[in-house]
Protein backbone atom coordinates (compact mmCIF):
# COMPACT_ATOMS: atom_id res chain seq x y z
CA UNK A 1 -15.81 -2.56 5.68
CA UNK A 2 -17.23 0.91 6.60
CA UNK A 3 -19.21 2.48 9.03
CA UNK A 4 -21.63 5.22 7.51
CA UNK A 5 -24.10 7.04 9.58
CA UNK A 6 -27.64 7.01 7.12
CA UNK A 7 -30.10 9.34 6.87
CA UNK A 8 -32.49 6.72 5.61
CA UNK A 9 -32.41 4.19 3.09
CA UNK A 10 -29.39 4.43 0.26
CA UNK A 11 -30.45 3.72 -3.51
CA UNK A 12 -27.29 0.97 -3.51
CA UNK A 13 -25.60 0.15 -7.04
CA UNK A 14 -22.86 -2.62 -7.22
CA UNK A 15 -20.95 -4.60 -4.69
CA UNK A 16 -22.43 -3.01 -1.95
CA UNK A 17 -23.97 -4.86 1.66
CA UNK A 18 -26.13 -3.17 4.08
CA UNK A 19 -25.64 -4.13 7.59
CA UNK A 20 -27.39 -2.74 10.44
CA UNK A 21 -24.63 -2.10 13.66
CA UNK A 22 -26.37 -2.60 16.63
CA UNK A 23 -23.47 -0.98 18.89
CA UNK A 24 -23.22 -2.61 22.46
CA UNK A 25 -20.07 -2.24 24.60
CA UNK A 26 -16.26 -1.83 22.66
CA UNK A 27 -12.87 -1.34 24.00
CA UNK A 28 -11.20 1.33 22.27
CA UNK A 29 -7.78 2.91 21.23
CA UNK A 30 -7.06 5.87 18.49
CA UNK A 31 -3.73 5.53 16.63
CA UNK A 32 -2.32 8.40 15.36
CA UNK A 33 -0.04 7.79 12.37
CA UNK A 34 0.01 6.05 8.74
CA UNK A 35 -2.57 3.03 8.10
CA UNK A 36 0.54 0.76 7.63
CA UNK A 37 1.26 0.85 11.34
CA UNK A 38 -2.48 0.22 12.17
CA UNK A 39 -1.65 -3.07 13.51
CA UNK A 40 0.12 -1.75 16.30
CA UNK A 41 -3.30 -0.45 17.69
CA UNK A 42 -4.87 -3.91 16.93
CA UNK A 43 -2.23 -5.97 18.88
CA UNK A 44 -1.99 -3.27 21.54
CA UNK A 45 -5.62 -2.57 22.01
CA UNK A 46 -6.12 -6.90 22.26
CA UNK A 47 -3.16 -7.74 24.55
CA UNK A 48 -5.01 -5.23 27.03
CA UNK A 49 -8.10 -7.09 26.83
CA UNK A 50 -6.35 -10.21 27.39
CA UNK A 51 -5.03 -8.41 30.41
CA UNK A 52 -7.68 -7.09 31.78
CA UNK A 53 -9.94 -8.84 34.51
CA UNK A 54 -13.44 -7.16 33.76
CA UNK A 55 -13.75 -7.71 30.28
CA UNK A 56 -13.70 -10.59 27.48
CA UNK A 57 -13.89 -10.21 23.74
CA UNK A 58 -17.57 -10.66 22.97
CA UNK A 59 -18.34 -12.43 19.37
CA UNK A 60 -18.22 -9.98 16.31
CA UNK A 61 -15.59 -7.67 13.87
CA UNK A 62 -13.64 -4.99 15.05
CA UNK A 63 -14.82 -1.64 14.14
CA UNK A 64 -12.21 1.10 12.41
CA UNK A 65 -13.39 4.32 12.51
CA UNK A 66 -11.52 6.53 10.32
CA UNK A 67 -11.50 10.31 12.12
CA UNK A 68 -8.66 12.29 10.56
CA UNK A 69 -7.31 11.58 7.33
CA UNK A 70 -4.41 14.51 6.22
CA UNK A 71 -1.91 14.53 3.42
CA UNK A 72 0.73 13.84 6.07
CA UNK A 73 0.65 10.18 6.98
CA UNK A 74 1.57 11.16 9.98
CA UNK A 75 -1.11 13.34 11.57
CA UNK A 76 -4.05 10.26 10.48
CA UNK A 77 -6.37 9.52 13.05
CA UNK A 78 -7.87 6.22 13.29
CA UNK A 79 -10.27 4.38 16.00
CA UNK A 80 -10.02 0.87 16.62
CA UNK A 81 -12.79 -0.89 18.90
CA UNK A 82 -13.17 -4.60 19.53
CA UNK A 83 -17.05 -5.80 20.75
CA UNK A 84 -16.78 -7.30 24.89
CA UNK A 85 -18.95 -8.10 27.41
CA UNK A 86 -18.61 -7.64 30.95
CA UNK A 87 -16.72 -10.89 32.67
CA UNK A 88 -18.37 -11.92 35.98
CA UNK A 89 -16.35 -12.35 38.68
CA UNK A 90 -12.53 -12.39 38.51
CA UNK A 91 -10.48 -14.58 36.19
CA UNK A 92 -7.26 -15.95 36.00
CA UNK A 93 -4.80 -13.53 34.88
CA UNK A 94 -1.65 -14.67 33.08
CA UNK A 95 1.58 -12.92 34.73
CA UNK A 96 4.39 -12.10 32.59
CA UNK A 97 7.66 -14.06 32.92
């Protein structure tokens, strides 16, 4: 999946889906590093949500937003957002051991 500003509407040839992303509220985190430690910023970026006591993963994908790509795997800078909403009033909170 890919997220493509347009300009208007694309003359589309083979396996290709239009979707319209109507954007809303995301919890973010950029990893910095190869795609094949992208992961990391998946599982970090969710256990924080899990964490946290004002927000709850709202229904929908994750978005990736690709922002650096460089010959050295290294120096790649990737988004990763997950949709939430806004949780009303506190929650339980799980404590660590």
């Amino acid at each position: 999946d890919a997220c493509v500003p347009l300009h208007g509407r694309p003359l589309t040839t083979g396996p290709f889906t239009l979707m319209p992303f109507a954007g809303g509220l995301f919890a973010g985190i950029e990893h910095v590093g190869p795609h094949a430690t992208i992961d990391q910023a998946y599982r970090h970026l969710a256990d924080g949500i899990r964490r946290n006591v004002s927000v709850v993963f709202a229904p929908g994908p994750p978005v990736q937003i690709f922002r650096h790509v460089d010959r050295d795997a290294d120096l790649h800078r990737t988004e990763v957002f997950f949709p939430v909403v806004r949780e009303r009033g506190e929650r339980n909170v799980k404590q660590g051991p």
